[in-house]
PDB file of N, CA and C in Angstrom:
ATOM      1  N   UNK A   1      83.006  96.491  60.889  1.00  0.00           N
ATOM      2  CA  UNK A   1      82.479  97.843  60.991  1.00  0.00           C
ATOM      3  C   UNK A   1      82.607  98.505  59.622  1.00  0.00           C
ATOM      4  N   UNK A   2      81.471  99.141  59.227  1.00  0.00           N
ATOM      5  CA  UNK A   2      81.765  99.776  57.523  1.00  0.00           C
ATOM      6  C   UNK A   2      82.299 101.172  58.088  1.00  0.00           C
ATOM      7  N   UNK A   3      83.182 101.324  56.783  1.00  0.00           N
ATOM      8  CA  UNK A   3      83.298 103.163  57.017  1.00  0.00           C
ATOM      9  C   UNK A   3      82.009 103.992  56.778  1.00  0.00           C
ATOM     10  N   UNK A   4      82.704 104.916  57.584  1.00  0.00           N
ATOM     11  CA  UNK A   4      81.138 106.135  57.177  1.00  0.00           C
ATOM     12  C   UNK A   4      81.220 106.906  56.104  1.00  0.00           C
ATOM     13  N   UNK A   5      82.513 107.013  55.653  1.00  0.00           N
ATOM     14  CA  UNK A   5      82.589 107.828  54.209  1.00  0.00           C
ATOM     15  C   UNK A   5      81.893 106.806  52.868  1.00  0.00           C
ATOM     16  N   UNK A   6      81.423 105.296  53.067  1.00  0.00           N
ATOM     17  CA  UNK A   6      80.967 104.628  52.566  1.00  0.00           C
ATOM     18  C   UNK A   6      79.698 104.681  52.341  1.00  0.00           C
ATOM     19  N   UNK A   7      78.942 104.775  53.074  1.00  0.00           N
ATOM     20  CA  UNK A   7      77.552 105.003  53.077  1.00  0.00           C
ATOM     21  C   UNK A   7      77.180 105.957  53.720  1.00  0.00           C
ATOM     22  N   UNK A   8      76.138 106.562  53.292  1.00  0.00           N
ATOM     23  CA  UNK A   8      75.643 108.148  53.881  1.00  0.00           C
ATOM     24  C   UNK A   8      74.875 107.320  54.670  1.00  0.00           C
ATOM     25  N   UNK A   9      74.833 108.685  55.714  1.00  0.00           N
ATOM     26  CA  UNK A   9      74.373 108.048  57.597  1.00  0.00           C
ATOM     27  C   UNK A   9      72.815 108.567  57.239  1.00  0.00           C
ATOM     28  N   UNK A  10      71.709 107.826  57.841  1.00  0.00           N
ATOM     29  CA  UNK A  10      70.399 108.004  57.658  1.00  0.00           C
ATOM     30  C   UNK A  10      69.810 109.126  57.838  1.00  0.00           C
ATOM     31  N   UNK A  11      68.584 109.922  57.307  1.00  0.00           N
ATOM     32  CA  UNK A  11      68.324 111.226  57.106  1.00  0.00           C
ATOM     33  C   UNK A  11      67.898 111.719  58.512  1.00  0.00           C
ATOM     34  N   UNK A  12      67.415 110.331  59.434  1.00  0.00           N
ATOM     35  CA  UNK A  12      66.528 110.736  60.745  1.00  0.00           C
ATOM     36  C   UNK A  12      67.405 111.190  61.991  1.00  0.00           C
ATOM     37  N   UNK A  13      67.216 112.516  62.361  1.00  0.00           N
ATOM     38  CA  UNK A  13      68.916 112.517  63.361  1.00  0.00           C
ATOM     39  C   UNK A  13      69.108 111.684  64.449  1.00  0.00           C
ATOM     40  N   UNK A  14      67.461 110.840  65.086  1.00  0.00           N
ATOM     41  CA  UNK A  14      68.016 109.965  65.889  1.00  0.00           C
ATOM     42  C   UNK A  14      68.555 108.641  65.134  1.00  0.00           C
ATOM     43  N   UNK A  15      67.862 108.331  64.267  1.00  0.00           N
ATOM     44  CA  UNK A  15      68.695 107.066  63.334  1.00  0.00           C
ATOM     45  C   UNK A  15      70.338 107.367  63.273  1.00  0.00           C
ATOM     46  N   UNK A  16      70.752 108.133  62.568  1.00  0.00           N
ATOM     47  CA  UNK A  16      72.096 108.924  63.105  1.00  0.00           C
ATOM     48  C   UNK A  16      72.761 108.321  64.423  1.00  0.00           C
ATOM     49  N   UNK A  17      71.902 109.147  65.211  1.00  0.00           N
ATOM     50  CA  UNK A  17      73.010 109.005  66.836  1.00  0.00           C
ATOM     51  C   UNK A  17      72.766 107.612  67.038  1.00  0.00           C
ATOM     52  N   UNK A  18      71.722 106.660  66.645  1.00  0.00           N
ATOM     53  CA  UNK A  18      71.770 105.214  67.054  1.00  0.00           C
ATOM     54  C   UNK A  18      73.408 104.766  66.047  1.00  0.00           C
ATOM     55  N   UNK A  19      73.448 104.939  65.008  1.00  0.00           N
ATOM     56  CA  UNK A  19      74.310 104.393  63.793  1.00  0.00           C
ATOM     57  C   UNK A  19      75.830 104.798  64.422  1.00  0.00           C
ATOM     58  N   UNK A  20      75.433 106.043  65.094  1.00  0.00           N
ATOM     59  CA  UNK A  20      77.383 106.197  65.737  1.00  0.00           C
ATOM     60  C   UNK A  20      77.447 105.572  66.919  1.00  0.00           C
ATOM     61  N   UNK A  21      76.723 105.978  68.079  1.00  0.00           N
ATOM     62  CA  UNK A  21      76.535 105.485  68.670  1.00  0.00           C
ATOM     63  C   UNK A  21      76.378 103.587  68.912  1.00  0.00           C
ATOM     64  N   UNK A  22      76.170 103.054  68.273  1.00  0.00           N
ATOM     65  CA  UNK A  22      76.173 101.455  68.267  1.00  0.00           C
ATOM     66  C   UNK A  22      76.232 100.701  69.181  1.00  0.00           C
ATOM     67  N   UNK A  23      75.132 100.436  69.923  1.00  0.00           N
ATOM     68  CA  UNK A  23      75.359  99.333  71.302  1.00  0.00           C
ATOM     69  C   UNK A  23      75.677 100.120  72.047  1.00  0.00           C
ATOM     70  N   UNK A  24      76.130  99.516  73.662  1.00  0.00           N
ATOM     71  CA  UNK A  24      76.567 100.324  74.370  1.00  0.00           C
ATOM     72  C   UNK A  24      77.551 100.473  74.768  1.00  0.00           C
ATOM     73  N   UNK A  25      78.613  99.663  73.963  1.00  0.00           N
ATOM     74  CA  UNK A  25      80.223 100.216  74.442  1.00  0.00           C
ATOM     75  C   UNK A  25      80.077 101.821  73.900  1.00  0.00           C
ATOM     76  N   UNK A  26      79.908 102.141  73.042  1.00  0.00           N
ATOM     77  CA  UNK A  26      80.193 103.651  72.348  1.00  0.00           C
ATOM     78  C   UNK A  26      79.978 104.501  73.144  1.00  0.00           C
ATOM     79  N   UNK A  27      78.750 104.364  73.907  1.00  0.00           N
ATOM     80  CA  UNK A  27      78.321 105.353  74.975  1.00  0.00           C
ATOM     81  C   UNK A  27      78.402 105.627  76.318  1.00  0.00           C
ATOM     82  N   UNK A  28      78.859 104.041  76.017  1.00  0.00           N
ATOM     83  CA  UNK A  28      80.302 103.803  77.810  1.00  0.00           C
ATOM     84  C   UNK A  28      81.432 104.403  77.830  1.00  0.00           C
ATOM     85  N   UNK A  29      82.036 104.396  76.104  1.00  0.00           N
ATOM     86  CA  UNK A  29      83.485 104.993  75.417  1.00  0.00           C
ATOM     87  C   UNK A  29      83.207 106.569  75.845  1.00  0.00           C
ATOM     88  N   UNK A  30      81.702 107.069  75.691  1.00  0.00           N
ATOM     89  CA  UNK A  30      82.125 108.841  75.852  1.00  0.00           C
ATOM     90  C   UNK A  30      82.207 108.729  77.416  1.00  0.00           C
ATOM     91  N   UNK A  31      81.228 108.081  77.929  1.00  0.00           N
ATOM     92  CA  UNK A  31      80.980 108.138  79.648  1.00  0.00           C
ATOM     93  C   UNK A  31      82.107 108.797  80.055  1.00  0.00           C
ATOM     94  N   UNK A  32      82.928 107.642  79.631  1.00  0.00           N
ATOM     95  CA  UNK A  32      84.055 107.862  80.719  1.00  0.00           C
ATOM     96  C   UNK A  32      85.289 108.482  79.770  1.00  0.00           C
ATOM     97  N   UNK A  33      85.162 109.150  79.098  1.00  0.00           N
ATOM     98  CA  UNK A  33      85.746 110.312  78.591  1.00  0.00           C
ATOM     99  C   UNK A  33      85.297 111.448  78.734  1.00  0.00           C
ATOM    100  N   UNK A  34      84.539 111.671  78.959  1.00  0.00           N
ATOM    101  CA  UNK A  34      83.570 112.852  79.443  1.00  0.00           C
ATOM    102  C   UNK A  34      84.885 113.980  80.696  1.00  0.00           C
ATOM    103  N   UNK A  35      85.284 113.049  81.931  1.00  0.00           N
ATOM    104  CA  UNK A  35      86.105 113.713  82.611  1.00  0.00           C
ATOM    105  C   UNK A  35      87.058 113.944  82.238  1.00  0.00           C
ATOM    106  N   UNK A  36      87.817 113.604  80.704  1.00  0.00           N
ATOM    107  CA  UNK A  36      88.580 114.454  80.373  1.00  0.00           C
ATOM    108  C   UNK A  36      89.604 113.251  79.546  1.00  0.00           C
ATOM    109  N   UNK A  37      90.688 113.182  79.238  1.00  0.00           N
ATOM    110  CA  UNK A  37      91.668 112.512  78.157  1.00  0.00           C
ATOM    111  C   UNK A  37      91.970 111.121  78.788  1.00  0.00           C
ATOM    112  N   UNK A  38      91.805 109.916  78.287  1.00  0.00           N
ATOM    113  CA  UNK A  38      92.533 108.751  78.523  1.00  0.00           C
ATOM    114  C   UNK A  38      93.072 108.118  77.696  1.00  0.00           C
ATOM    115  N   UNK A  39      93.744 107.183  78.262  1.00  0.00           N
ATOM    116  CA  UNK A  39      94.274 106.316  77.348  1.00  0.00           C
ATOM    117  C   UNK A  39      93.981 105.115  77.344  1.00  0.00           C
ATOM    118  N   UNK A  40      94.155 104.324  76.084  1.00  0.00           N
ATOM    119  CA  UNK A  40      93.613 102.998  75.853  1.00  0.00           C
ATOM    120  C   UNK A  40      93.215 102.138  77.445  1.00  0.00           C
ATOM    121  N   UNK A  41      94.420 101.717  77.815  1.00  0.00           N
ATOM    122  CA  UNK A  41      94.527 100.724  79.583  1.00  0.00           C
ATOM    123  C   UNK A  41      93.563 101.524  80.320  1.00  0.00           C
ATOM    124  N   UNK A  42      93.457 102.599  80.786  1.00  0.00           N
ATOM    125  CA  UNK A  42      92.586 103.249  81.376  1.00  0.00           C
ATOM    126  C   UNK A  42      90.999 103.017  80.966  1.00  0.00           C
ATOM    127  N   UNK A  43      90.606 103.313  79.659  1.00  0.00           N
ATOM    128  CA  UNK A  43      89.764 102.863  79.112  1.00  0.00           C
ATOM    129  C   UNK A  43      88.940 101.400  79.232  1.00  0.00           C
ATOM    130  N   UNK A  44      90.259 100.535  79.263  1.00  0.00           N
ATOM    131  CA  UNK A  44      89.436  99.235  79.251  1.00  0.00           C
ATOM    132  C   UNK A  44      89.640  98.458  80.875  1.00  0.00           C
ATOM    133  N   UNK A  45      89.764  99.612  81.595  1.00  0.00           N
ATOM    134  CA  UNK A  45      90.181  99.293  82.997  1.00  0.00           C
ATOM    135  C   UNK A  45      88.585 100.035  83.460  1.00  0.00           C
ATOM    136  N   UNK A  46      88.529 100.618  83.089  1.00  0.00           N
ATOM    137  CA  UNK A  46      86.829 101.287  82.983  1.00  0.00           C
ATOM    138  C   UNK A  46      85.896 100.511  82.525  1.00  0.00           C
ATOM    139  N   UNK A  47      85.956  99.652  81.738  1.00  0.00           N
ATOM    140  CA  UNK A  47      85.072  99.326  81.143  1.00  0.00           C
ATOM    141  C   UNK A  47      85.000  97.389  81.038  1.00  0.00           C
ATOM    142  N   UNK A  48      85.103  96.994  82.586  1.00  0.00           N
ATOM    143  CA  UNK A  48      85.477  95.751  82.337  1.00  0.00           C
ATOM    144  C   UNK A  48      84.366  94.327  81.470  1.00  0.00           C
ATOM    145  N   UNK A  49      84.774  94.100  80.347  1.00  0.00           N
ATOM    146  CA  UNK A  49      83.882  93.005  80.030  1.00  0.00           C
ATOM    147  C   UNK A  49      84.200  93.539  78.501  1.00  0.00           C
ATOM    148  N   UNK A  50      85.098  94.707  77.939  1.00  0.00           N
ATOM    149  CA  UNK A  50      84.728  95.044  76.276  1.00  0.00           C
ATOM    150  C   UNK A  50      86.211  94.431  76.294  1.00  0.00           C
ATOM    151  N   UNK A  51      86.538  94.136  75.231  1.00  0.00           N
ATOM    152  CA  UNK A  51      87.434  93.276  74.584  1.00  0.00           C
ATOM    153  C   UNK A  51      88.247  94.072  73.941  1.00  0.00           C
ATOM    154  N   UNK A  52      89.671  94.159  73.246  1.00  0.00           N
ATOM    155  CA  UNK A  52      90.400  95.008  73.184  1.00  0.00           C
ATOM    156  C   UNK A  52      89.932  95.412  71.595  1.00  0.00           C
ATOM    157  N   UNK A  53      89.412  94.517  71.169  1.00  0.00           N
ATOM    158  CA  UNK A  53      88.761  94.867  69.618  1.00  0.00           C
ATOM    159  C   UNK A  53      88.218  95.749  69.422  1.00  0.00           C
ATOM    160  N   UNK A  54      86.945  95.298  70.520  1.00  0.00           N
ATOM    161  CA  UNK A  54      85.608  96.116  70.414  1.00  0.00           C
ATOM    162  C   UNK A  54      86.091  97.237  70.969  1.00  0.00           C
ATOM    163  N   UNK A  55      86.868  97.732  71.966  1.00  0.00           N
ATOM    164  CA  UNK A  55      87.100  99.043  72.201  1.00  0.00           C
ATOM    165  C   UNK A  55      87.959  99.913  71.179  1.00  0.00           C
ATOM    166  N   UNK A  56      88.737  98.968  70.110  1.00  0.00           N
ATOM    167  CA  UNK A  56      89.535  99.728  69.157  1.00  0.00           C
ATOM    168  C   UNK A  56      88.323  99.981  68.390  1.00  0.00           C
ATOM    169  N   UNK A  57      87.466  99.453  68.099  1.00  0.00           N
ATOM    170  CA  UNK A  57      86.301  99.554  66.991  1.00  0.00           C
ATOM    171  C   UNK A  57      85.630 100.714  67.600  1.00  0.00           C
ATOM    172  N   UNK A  58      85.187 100.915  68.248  1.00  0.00           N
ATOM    173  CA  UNK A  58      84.382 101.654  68.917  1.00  0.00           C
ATOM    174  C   UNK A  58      85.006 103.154  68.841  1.00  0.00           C
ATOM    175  N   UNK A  59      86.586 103.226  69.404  1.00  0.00           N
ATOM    176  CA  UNK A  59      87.432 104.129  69.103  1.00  0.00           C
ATOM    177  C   UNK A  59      87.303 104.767  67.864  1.00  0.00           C
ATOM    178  N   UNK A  60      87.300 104.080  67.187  1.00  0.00           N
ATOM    179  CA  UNK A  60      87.967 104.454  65.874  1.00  0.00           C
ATOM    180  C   UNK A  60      86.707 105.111  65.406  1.00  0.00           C
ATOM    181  N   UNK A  61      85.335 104.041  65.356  1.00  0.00           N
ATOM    182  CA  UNK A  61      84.255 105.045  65.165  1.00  0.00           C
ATOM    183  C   UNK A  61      83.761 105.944  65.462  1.00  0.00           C
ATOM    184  N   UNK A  62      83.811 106.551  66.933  1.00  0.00           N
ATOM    185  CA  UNK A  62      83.883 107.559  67.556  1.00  0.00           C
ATOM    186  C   UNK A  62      84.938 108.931  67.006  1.00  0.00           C
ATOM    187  N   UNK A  63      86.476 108.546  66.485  1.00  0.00           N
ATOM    188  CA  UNK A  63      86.814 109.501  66.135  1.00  0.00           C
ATOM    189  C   UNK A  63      86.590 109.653  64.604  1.00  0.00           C
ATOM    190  N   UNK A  64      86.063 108.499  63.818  1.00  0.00           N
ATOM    191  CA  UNK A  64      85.683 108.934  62.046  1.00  0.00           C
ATOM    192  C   UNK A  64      84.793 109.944  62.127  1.00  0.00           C
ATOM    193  N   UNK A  65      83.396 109.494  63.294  1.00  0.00           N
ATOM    194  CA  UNK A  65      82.479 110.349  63.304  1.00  0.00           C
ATOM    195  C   UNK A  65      82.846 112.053  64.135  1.00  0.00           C
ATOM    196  N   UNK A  66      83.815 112.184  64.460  1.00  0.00           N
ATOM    197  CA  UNK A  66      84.804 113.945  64.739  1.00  0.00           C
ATOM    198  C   UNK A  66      84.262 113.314  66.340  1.00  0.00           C
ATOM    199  N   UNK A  67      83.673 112.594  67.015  1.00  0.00           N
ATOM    200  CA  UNK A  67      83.277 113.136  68.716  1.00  0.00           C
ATOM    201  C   UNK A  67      84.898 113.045  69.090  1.00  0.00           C
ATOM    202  N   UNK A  68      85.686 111.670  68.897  1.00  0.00           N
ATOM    203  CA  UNK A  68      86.652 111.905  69.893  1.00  0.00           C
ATOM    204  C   UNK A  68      88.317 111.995  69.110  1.00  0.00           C
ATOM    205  N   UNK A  69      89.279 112.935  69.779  1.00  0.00           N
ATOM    206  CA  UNK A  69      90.350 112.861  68.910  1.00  0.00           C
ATOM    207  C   UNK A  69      91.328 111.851  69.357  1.00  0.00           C
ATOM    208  N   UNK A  70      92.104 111.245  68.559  1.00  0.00           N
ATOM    209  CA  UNK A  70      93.221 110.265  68.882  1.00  0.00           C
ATOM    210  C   UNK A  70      94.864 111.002  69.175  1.00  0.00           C
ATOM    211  N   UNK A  71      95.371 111.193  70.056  1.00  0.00           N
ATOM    212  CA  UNK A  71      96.835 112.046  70.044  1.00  0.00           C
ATOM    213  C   UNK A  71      97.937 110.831  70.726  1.00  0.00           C
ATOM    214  N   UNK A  72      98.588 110.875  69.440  1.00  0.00           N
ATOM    215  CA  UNK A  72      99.852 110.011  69.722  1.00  0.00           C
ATOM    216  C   UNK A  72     101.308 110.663  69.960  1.00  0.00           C
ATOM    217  N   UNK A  73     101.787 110.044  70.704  1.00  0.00           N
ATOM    218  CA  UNK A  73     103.073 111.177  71.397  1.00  0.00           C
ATOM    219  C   UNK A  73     104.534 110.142  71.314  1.00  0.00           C
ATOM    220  N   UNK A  74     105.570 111.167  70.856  1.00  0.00           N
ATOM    221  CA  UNK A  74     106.346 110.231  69.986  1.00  0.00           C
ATOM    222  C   UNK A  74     107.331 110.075  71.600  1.00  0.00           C
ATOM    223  N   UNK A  75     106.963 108.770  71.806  1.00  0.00           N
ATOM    224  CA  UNK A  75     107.665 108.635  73.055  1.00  0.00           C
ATOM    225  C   UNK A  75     107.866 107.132  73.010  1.00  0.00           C
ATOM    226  N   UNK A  76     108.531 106.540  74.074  1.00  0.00           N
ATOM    227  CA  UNK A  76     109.179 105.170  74.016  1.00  0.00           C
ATOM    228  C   UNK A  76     108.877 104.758  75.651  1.00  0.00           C
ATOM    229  N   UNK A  77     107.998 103.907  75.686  1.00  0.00           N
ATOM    230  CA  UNK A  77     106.893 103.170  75.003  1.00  0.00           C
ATOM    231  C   UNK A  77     105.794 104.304  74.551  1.00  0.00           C
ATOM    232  N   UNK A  78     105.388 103.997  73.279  1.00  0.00           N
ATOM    233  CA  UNK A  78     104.722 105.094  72.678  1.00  0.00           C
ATOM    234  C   UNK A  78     103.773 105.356  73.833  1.00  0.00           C
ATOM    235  N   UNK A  79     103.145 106.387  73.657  1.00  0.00           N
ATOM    236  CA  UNK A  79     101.490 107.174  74.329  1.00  0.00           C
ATOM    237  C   UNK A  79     100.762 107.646  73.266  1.00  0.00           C
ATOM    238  N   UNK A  80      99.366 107.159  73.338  1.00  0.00           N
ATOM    239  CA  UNK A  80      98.168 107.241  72.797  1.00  0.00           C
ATOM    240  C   UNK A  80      97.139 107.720  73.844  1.00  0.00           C
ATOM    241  N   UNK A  81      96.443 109.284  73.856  1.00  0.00           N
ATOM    242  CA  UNK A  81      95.494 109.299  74.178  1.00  0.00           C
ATOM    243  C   UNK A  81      94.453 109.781  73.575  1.00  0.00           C
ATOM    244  N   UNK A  82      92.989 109.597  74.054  1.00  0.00           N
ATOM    245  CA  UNK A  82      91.661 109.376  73.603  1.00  0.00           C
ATOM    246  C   UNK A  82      91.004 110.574  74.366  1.00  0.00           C
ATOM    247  N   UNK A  83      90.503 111.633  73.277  1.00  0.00           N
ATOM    248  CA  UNK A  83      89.866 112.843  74.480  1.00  0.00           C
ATOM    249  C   UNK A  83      88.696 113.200  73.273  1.00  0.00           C
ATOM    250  N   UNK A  84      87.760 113.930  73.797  1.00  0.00           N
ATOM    251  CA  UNK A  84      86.263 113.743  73.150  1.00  0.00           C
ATOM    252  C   UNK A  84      86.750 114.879  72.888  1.00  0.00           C
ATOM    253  N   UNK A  85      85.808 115.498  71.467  1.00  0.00           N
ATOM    254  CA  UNK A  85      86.070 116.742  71.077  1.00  0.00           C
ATOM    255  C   UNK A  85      85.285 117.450  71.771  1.00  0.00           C
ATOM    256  N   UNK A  86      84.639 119.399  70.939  1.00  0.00           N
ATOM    257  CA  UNK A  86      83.666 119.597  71.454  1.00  0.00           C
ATOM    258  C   UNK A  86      81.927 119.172  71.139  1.00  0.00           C
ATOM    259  N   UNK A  87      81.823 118.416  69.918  1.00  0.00           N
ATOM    260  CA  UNK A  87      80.777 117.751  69.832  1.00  0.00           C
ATOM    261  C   UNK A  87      80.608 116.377  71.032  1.00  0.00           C
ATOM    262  N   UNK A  88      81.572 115.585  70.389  1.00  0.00           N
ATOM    263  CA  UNK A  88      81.063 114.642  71.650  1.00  0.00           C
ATOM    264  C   UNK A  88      81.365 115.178  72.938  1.00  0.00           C
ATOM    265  N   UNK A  89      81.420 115.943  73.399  1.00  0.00           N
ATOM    266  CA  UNK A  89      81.620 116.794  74.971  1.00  0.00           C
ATOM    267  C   UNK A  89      80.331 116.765  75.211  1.00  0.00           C
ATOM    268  N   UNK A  90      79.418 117.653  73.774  1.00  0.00           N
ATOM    269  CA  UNK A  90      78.165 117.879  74.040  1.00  0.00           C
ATOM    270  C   UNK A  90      76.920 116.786  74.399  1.00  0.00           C
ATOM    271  N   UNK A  91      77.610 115.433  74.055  1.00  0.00           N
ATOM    272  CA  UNK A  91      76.853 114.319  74.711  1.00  0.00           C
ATOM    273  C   UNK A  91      76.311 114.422  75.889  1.00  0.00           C
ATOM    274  N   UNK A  92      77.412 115.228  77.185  1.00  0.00           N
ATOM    275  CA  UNK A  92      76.771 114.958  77.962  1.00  0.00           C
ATOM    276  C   UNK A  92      75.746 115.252  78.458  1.00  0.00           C
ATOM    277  N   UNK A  93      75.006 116.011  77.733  1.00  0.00           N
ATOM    278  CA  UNK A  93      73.309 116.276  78.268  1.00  0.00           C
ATOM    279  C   UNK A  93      72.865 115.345  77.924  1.00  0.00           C
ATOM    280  N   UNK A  94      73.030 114.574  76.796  1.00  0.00           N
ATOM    281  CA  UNK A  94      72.506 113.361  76.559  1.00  0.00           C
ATOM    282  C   UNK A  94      72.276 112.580  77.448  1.00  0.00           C
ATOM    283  N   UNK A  95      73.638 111.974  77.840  1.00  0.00           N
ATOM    284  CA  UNK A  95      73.998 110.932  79.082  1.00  0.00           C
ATOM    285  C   UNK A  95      73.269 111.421  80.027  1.00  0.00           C
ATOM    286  N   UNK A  96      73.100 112.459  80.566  1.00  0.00           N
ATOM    287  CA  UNK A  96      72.571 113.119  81.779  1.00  0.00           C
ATOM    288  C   UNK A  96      71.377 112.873  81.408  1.00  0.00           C
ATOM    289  N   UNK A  97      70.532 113.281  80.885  1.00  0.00           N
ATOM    290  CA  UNK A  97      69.162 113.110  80.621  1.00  0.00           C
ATOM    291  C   UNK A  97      68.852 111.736  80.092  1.00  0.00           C
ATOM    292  N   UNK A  98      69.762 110.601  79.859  1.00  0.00           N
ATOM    293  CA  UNK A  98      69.484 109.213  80.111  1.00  0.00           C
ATOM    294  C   UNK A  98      69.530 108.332  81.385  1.00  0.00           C
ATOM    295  N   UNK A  99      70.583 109.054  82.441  1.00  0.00           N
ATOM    296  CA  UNK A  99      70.666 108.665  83.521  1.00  0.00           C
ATOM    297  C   UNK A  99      69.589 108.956  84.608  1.00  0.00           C
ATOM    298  N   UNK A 100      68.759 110.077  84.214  1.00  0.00           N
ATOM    299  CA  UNK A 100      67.930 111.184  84.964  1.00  0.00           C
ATOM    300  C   UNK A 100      66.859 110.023  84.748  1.00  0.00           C
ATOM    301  N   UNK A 101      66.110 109.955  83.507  1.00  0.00           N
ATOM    302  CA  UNK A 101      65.312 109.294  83.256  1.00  0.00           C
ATOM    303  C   UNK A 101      65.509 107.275  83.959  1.00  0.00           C
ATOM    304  N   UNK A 102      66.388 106.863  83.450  1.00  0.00           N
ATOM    305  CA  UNK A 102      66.753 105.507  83.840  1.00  0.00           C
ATOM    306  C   UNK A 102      66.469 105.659  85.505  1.00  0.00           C
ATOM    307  N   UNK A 103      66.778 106.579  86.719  1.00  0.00           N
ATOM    308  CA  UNK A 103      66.836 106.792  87.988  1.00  0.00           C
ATOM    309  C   UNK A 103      65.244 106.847  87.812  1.00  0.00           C
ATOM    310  N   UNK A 104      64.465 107.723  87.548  1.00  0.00           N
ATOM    311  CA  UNK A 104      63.050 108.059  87.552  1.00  0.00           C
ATOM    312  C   UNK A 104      62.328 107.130  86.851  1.00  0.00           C
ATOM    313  N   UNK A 105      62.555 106.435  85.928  1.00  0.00           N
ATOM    314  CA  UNK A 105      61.557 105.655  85.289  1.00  0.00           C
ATOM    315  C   UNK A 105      61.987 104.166  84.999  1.00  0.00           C
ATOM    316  N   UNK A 106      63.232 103.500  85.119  1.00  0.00           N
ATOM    317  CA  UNK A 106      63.658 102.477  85.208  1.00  0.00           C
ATOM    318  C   UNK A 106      64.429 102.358  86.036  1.00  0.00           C
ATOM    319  N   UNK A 107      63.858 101.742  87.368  1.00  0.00           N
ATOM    320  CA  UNK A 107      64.708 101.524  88.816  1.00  0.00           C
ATOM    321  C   UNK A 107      65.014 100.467  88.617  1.00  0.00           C
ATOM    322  N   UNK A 108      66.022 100.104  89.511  1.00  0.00           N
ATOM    323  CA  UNK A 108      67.120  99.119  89.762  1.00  0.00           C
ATOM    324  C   UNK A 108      66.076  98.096  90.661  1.00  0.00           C
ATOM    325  N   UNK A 109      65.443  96.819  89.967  1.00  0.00           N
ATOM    326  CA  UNK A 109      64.884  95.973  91.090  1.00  0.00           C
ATOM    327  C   UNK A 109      65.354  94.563  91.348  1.00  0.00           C
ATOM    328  N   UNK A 110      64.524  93.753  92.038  1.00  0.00           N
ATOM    329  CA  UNK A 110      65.413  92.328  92.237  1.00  0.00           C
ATOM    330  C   UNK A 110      64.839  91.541  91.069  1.00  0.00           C
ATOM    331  N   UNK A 111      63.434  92.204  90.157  1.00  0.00           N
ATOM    332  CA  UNK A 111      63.393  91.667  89.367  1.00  0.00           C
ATOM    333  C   UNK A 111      63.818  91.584  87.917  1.00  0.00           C
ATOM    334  N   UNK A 112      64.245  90.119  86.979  1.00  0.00           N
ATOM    335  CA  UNK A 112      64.730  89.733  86.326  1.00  0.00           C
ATOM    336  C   UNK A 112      64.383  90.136  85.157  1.00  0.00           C
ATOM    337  N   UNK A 113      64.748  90.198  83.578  1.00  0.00           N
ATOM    338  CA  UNK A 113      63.971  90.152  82.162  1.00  0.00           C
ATOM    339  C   UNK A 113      64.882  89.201  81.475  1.00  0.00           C
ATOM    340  N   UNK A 114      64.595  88.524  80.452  1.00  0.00           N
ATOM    341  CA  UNK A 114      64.983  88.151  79.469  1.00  0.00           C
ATOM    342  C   UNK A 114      65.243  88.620  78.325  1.00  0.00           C
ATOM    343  N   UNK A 115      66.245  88.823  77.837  1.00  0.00           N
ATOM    344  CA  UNK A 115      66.890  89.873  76.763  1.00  0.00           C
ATOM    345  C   UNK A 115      66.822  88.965  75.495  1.00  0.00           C
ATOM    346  N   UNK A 116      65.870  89.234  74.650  1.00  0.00           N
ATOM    347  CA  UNK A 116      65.651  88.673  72.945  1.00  0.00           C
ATOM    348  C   UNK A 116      66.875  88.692  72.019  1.00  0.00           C
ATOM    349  N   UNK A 117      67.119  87.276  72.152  1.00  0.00           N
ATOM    350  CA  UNK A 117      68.272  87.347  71.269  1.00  0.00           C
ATOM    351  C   UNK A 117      67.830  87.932  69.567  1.00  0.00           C
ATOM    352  N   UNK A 118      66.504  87.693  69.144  1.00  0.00           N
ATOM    353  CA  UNK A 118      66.051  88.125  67.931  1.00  0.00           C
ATOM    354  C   UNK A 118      65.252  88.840  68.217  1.00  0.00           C
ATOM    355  N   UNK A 119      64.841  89.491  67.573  1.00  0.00           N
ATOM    356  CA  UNK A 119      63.764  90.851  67.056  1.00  0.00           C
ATOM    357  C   UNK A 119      62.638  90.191  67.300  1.00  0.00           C
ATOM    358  N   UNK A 120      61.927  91.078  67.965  1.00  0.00           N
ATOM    359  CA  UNK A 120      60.376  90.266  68.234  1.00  0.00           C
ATOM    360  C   UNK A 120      59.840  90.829  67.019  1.00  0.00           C
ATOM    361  N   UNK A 121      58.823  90.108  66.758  1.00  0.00           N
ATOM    362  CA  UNK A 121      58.012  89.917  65.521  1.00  0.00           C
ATOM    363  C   UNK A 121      56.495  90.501  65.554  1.00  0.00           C
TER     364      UNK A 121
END
């Protein structure tokens, strides 16, 4: 994952939200932060199939880019939790108006697709 203080993020604001955003753990990561503060186990108890990497990666990019804050609590066994700020809060119209649409215009059927491992041409 590059830092973002490394390279300036693209001028287009959806190019942007694709670049923080990245795949869809990131936007699984606000989902279910959305109801409010978790912590790591919780997180990947939510989210079964992301790997403990990819959810630290994902983390971490989420809070470089300000959506979510990290609060560590000096306790034994430590506590770490993960709570969205008020920008990424504001996702959720996003999410909502992706879910709205996905219900209305991409239904759930018995039929199959094949997912392109490369870029069609």
């Amino acid at each position: 994952m590059r830092e973002l203080d490394q390279q300036p993020l693209p001028e287009c604001p959806i190019a942007r939200f694709l670049v923080v955003l990245e795949g869809p753990w990131a936007t699984l990561v606000v989902r279910e932060l959305l109801p409010g503060p978790k912590r790591f186990t919780e997180l990947r108890a939510a989210l079964p199939g992301i790997s403990p990497k990819t959810l630290s990666a994902r983390l971490k990019r989420l809070e470089e880019t300000g959506l979510v804050t990290r609060t560590a609590y000096p306790e034994v066994p430590p506590r770490v939790q993960y709570e969205l700020t008020p920008a990424g809060a504001r996702l959720r119209r996003v999410l909502e108006t992706m879910a709205e649409w996905a219900e209305q215009d991409l239904p759930i059927t018995t039929t199959t697709f094949a997912v392109r491992a490369t870029p069609m041409e």
